[in-house]
C-alpha atoms as a PDB file:
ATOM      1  CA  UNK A   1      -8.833  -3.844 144.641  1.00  0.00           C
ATOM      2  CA  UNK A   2      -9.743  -2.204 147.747  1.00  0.00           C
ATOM      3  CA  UNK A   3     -12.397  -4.183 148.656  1.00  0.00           C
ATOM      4  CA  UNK A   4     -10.813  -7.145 147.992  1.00  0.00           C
ATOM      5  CA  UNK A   5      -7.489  -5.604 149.985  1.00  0.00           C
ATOM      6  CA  UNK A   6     -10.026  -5.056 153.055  1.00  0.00           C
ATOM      7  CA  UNK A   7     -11.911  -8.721 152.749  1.00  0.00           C
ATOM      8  CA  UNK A   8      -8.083 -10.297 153.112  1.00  0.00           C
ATOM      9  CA  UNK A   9      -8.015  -7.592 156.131  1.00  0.00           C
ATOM     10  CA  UNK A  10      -5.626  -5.309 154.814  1.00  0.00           C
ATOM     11  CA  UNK A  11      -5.267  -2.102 152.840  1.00  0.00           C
ATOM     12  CA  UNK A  12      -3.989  -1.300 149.937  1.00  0.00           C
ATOM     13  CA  UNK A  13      -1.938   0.556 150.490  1.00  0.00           C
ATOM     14  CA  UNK A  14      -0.315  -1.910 152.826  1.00  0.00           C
ATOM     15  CA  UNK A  15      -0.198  -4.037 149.690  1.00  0.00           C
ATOM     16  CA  UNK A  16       1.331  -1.907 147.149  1.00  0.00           C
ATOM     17  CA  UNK A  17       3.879   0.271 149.276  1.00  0.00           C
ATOM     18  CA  UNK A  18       7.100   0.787 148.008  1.00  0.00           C
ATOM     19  CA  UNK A  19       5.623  -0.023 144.350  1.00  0.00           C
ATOM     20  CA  UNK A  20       4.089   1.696 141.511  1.00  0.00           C
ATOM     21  CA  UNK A  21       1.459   0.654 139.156  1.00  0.00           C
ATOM     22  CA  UNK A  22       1.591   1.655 135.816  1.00  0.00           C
ATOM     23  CA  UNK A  23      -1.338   0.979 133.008  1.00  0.00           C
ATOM     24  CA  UNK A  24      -0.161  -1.044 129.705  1.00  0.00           C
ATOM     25  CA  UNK A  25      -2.823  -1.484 126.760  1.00  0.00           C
ATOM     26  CA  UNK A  26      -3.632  -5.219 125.580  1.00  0.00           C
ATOM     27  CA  UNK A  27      -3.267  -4.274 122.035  1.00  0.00           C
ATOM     28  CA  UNK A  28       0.369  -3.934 122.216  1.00  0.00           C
ATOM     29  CA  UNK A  29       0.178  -0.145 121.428  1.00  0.00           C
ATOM     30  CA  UNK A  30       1.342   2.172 124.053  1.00  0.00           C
ATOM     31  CA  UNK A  31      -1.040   5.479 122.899  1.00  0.00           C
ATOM     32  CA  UNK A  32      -4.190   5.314 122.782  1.00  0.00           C
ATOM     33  CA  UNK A  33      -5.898   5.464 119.009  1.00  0.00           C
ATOM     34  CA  UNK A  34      -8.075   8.450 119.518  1.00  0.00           C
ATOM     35  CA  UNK A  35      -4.634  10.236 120.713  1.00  0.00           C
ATOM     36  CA  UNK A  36      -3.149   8.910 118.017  1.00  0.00           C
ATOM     37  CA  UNK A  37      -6.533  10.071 115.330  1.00  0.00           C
ATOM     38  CA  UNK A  38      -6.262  13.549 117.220  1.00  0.00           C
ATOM     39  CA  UNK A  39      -2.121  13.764 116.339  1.00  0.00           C
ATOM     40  CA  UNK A  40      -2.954  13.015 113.014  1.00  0.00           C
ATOM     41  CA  UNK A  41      -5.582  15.563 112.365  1.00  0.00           C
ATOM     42  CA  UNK A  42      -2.950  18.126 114.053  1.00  0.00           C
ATOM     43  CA  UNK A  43      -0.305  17.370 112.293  1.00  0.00           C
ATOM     44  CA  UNK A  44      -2.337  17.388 108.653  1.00  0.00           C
ATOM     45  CA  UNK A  45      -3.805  20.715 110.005  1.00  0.00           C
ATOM     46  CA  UNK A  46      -0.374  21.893 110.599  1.00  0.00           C
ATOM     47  CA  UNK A  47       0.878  20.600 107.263  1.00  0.00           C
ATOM     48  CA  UNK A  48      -1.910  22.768 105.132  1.00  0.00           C
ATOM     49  CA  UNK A  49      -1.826  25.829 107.061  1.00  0.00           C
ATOM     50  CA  UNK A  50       1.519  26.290 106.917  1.00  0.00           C
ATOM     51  CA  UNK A  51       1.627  25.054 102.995  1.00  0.00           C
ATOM     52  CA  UNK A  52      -1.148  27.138 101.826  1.00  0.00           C
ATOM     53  CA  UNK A  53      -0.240  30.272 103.734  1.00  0.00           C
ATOM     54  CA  UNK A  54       3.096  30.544 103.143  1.00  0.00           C
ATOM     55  CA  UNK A  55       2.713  29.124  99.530  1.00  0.00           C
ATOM     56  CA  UNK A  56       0.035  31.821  99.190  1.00  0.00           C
ATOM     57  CA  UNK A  57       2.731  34.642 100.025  1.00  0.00           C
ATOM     58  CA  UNK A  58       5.526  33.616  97.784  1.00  0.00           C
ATOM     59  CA  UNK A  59       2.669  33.619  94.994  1.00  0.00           C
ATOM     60  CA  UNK A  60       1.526  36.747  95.795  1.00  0.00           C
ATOM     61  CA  UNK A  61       5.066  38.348  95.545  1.00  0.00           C
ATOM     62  CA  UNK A  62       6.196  36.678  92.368  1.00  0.00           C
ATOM     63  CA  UNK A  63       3.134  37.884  90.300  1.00  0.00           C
ATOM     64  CA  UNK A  64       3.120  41.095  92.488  1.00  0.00           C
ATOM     65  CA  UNK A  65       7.014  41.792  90.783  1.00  0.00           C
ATOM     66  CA  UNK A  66       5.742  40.514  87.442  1.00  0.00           C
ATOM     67  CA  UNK A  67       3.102  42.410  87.155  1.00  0.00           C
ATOM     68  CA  UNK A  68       4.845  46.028  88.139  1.00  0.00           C
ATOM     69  CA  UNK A  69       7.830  44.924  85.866  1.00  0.00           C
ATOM     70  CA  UNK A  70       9.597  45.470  88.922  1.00  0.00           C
ATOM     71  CA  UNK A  71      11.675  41.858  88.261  1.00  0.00           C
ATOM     72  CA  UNK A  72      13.132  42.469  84.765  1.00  0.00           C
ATOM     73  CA  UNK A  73      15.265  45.335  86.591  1.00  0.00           C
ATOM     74  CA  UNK A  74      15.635  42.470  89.739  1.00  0.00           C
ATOM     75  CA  UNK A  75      17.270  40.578  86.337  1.00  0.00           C
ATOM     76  CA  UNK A  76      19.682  42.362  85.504  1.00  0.00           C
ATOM     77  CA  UNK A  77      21.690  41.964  88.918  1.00  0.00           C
ATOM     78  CA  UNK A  78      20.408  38.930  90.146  1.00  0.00           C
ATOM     79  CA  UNK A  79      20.158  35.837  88.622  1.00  0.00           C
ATOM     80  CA  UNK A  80      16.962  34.604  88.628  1.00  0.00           C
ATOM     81  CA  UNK A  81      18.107  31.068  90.119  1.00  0.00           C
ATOM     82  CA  UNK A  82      19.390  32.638  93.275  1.00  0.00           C
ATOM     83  CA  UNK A  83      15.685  34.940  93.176  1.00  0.00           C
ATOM     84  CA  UNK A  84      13.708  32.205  93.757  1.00  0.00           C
ATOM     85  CA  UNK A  85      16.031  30.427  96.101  1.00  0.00           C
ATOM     86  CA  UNK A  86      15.799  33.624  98.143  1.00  0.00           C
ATOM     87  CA  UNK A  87      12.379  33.146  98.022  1.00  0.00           C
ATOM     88  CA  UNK A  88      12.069  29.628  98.894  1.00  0.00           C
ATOM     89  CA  UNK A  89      14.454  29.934 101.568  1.00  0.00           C
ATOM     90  CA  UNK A  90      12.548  32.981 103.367  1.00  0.00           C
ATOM     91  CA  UNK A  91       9.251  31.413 103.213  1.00  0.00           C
ATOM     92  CA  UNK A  92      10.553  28.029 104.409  1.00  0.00           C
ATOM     93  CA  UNK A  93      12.340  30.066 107.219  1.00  0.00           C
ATOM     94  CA  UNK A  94       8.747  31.665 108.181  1.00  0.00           C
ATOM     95  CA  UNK A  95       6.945  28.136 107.808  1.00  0.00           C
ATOM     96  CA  UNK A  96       9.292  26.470 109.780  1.00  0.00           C
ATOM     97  CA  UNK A  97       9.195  28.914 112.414  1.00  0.00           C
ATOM     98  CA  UNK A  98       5.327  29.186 112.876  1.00  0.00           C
ATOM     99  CA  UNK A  99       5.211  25.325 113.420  1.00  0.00           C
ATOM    100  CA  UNK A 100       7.658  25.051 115.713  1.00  0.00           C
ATOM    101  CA  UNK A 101       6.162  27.379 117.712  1.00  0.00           C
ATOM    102  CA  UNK A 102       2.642  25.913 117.386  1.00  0.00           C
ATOM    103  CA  UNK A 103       4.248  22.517 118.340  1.00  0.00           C
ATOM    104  CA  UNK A 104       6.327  23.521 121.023  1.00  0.00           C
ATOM    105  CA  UNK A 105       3.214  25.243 122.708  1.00  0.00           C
ATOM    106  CA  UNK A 106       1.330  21.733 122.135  1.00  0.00           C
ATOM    107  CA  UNK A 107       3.635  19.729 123.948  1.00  0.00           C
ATOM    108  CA  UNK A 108       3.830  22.033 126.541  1.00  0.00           C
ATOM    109  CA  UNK A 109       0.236  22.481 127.008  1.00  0.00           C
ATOM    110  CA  UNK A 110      -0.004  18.556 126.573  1.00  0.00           C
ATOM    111  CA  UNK A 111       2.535  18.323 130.056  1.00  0.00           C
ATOM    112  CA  UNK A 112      -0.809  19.686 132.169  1.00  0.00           C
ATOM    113  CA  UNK A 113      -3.210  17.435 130.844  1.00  0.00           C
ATOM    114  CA  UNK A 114      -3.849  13.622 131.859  1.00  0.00           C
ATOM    115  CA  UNK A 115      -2.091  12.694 128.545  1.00  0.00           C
ATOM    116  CA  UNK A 116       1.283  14.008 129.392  1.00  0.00           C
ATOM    117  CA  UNK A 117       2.381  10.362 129.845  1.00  0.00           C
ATOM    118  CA  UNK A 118       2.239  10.170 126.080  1.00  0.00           C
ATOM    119  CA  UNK A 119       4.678  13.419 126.081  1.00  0.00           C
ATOM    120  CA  UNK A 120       7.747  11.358 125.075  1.00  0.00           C
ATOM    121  CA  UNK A 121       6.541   9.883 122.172  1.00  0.00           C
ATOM    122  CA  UNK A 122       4.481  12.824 121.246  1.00  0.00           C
ATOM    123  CA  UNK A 123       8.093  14.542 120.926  1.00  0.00           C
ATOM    124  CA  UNK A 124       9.315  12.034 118.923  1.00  0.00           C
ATOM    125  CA  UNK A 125       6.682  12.588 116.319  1.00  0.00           C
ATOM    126  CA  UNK A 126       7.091  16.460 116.404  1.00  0.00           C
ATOM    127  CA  UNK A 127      10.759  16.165 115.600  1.00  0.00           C
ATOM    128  CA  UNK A 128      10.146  13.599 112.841  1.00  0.00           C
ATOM    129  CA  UNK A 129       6.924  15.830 111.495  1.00  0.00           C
ATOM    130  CA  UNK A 130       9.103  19.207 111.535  1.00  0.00           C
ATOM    131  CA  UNK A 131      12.049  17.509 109.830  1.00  0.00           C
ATOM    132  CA  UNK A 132       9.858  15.844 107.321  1.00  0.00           C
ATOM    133  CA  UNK A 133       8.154  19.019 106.812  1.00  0.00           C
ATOM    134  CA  UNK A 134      11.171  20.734 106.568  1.00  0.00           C
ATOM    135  CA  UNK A 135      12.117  18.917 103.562  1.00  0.00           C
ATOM    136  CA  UNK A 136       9.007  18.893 101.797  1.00  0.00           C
ATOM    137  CA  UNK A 137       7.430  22.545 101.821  1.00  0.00           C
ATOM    138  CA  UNK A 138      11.160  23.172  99.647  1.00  0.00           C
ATOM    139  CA  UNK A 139       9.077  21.618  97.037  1.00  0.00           C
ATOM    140  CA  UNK A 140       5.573  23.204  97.742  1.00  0.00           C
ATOM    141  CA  UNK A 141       7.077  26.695  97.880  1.00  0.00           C
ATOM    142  CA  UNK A 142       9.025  25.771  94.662  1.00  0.00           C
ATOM    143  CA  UNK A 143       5.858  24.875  92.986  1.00  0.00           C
ATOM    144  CA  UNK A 144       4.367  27.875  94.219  1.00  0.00           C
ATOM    145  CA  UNK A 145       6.494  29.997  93.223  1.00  0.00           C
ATOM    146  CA  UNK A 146       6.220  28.618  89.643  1.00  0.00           C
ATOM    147  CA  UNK A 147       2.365  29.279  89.687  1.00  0.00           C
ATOM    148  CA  UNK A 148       3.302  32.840  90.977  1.00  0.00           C
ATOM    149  CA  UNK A 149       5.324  33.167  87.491  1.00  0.00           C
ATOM    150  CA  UNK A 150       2.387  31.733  85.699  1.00  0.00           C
ATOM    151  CA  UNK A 151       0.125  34.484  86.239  1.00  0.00           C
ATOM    152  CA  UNK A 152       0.281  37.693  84.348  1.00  0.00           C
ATOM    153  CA  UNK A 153      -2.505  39.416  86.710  1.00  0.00           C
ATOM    154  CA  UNK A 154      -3.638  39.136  90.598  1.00  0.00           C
ATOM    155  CA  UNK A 155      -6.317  37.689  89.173  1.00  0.00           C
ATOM    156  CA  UNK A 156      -4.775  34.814  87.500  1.00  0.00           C
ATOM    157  CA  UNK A 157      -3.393  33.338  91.082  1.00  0.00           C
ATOM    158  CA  UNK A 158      -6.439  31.699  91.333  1.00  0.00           C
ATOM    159  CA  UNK A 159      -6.130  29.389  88.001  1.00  0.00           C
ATOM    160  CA  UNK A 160      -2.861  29.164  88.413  1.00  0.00           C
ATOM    161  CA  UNK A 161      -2.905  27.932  92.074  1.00  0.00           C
ATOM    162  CA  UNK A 162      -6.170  25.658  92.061  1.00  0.00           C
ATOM    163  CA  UNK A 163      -4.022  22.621  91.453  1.00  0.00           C
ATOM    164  CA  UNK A 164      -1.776  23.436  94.091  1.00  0.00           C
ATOM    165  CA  UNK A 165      -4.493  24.253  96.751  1.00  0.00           C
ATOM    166  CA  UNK A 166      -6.329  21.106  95.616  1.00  0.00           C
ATOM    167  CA  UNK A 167      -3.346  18.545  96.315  1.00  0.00           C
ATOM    168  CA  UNK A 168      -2.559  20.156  99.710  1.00  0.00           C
ATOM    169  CA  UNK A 169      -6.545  19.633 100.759  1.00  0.00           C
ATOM    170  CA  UNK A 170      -6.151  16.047  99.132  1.00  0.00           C
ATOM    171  CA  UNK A 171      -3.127  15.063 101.572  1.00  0.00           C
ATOM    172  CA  UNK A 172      -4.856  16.924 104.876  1.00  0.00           C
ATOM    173  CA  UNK A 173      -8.420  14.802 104.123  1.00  0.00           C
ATOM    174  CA  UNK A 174      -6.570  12.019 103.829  1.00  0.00           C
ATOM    175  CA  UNK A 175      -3.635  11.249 105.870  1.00  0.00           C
ATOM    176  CA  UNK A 176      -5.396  11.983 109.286  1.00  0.00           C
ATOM    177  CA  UNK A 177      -8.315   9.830 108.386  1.00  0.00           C
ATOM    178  CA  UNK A 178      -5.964   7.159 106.854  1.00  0.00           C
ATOM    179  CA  UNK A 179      -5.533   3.639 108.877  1.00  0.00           C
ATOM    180  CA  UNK A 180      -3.857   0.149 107.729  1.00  0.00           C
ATOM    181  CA  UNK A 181      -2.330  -0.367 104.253  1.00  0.00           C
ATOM    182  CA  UNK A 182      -3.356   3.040 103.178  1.00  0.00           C
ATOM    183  CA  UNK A 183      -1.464   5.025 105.823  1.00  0.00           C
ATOM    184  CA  UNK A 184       1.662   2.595 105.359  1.00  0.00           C
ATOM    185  CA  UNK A 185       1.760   3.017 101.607  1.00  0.00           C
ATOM    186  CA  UNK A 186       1.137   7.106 102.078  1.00  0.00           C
ATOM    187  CA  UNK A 187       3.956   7.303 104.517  1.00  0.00           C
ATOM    188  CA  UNK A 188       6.237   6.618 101.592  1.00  0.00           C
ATOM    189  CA  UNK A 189       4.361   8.809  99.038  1.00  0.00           C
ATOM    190  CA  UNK A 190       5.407  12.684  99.076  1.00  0.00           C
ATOM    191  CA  UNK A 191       3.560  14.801 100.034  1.00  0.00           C
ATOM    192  CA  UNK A 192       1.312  12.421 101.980  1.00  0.00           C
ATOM    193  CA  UNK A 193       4.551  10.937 104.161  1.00  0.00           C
ATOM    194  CA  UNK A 194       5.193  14.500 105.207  1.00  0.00           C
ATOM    195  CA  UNK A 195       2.254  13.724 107.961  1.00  0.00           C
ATOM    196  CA  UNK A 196       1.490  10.068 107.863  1.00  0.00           C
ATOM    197  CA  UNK A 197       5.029   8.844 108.462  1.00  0.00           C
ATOM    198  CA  UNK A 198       5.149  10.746 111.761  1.00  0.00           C
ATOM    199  CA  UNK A 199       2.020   9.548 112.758  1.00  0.00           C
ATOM    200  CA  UNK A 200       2.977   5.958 112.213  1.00  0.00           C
ATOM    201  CA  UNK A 201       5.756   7.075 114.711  1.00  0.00           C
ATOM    202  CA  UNK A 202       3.625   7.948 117.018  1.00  0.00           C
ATOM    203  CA  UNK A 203       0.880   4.899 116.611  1.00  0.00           C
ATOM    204  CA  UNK A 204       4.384   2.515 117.364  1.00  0.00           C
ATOM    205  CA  UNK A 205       3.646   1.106 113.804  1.00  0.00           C
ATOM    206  CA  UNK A 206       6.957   1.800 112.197  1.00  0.00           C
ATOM    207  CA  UNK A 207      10.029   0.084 112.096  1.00  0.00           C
ATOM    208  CA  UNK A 208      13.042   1.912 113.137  1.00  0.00           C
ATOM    209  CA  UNK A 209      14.297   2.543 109.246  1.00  0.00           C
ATOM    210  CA  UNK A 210      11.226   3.372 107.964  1.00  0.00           C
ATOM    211  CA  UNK A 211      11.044   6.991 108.813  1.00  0.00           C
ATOM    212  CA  UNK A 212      15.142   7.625 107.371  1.00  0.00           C
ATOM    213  CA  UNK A 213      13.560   5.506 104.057  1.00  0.00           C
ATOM    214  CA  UNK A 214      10.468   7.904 103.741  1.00  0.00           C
ATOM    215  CA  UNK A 215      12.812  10.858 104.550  1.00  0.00           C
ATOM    216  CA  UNK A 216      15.090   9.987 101.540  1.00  0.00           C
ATOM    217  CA  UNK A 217      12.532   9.653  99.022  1.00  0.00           C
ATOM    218  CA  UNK A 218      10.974  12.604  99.735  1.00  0.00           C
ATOM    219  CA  UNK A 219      14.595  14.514  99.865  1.00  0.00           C
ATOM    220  CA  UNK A 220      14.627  12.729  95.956  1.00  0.00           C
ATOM    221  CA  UNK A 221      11.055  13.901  95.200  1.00  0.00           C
ATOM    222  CA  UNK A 222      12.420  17.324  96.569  1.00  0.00           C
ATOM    223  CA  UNK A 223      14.928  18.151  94.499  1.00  0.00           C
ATOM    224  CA  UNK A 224      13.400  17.284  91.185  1.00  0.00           C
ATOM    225  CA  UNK A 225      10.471  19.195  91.878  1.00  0.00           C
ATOM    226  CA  UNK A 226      12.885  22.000  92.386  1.00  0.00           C
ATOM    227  CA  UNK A 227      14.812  21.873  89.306  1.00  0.00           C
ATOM    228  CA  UNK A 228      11.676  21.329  87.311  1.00  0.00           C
ATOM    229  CA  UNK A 229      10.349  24.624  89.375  1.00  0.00           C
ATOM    230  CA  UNK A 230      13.230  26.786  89.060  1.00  0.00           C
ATOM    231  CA  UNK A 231      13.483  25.882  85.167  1.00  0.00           C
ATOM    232  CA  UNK A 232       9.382  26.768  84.423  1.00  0.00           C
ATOM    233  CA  UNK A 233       9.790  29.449  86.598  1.00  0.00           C
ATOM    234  CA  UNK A 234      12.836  31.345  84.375  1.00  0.00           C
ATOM    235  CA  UNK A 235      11.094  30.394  81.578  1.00  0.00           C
ATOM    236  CA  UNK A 236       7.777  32.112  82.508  1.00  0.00           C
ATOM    237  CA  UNK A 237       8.592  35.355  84.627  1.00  0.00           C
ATOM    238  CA  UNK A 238       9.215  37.276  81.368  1.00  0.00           C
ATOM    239  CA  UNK A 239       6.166  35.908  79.808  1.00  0.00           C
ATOM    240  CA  UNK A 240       3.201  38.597  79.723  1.00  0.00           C
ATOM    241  CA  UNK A 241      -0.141  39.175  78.004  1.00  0.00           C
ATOM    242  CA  UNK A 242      -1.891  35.733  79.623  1.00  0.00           C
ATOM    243  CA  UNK A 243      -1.892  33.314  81.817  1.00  0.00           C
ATOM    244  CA  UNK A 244       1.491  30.925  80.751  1.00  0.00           C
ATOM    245  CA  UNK A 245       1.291  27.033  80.378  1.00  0.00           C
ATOM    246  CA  UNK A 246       3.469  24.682  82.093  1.00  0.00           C
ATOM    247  CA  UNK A 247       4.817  23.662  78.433  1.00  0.00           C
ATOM    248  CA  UNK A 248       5.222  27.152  77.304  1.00  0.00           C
ATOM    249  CA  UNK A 249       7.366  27.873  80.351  1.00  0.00           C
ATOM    250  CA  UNK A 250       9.468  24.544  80.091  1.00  0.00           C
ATOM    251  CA  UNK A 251       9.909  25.380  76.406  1.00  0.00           C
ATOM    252  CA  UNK A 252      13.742  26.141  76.075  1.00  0.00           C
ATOM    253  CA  UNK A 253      15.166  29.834  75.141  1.00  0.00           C
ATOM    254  CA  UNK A 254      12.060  30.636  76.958  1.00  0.00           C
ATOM    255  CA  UNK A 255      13.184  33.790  79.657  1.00  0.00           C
ATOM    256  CA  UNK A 256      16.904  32.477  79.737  1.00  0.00           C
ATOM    257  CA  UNK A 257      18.422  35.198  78.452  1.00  0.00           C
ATOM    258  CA  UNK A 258      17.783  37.534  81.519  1.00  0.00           C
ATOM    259  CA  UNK A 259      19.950  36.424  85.017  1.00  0.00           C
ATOM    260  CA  UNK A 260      19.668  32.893  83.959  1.00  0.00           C
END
């Protein structure tokens, strides 16, 4: 431009004062894939560390009470219901708090970098990611919870777990390596949307009502993972001498009896 500016013997910035020019993709989408790839793999990172840490904690302390007996005396003044809410509700707390704070110092570290024109809709994913996540870890420290009850040893957490820890690696493999039908049809399947549906935010690919539809069926999926959790989980924290089986625990008059 400016040697064609100086050929018509002028400058340029004779020609664009008072103007600004501004770069728009061809393709129709406004970010640029790779930043959109890299968001992905981000947000999938964020999604398993804070899943299987957290997850890993609440474990930890349900087979930690189990184990020292310490929960049958929890029992008899607090109902075990409102136990594992406690728990589900602290851990969610911590969860929640660790990604905000890893997002909000990505976004801010973003603003001094040659991609901070991508800020706005970068935010826009965040807040759709943490709200989505929000929701769903409920459900992944529900279930974790459960395989905390499971266990009669420490060393149990690691059968009882596996297919836990296994699903969570499943959804961070593939939703930030996901593209095309696959990553539409995983932003409506739980746990998957939890990461994919923001990223479709972010790649322009979604529809205005798609996120709000997502959101719903994963507040659905939500719940009745947590009233199939907090019903395997009363009936297995009395359970000792082994390892406990999802149909044992789901068994009725199994652990009822106790803070029910």
């Amino acid at each position: 431009m400016a040697d064609r500016a100086a050929g018509a013997g002028t400058t340029i910035e004779a020609l664009t004062a008072g103007s600004e020019i501004e770069t728009e993709r061809l393709d129709g989408n406004p970010v640029d894939p790779q930043v959109v790839f890299f968001a992905g793999f981000v947000l999938a990172f964020l999604f398993f560390t804070g899943a299987i840490g957290s997850g890993a904690m609440i474990a930890g302390s349900v087979i930690e009470e189990k184990q020292s007996r310490l929960v049958e005396i929890i029992a008899t003044a607090v109902p075990l219901r409102q136990l594992l809410a406690g728990k589900i509700i602290g851990s969610s707390v911590i969860a929640l708090a660790q990604n905000l704070l890893l997002a909000g110092i990505g976004l801010i570290g973003l603003s001094f970098t040659d991609l901070s024109a991508v800020l706005p809709a970068m935010t826009a994913t965040m807040i759709w990611f943490v709200v989505f996540f929000t929701v769903g870890f409920v459900a992944v420290a529900a279930l974790y919870a459960v395989a905390g009850s499971l266990a009669s040893r420490t060393e149990d957490l690691q059968y009882t777990t596996t297919p836990l820890m296994m699903l969570l690696m499943g959804v961070y493999i593939v939703t930030f390596s996901a593209d095309g039908v696959l990553e539409r049809v995983l932003s409506y399947v739980p746990p998957a949307s939890i990461v994919s549906m923001p990223v479709r935010v972010l790649n322009g690919d979604a529809l205005w009502w798609e996120p709000i539809v997502s959101l719903l069926v994963l507040v659905v999926v939500t719940l009745g993972a947590v009233l199939l959790s907090e019903r395997a989980y009363r009936g297995a924290l009395m359970q000792t001498g082994g390892r406990v089986t999802w149909r044992s625990a789901l068994a009725p008059d199994k652990g009822t009896t106790l803070g029910a």
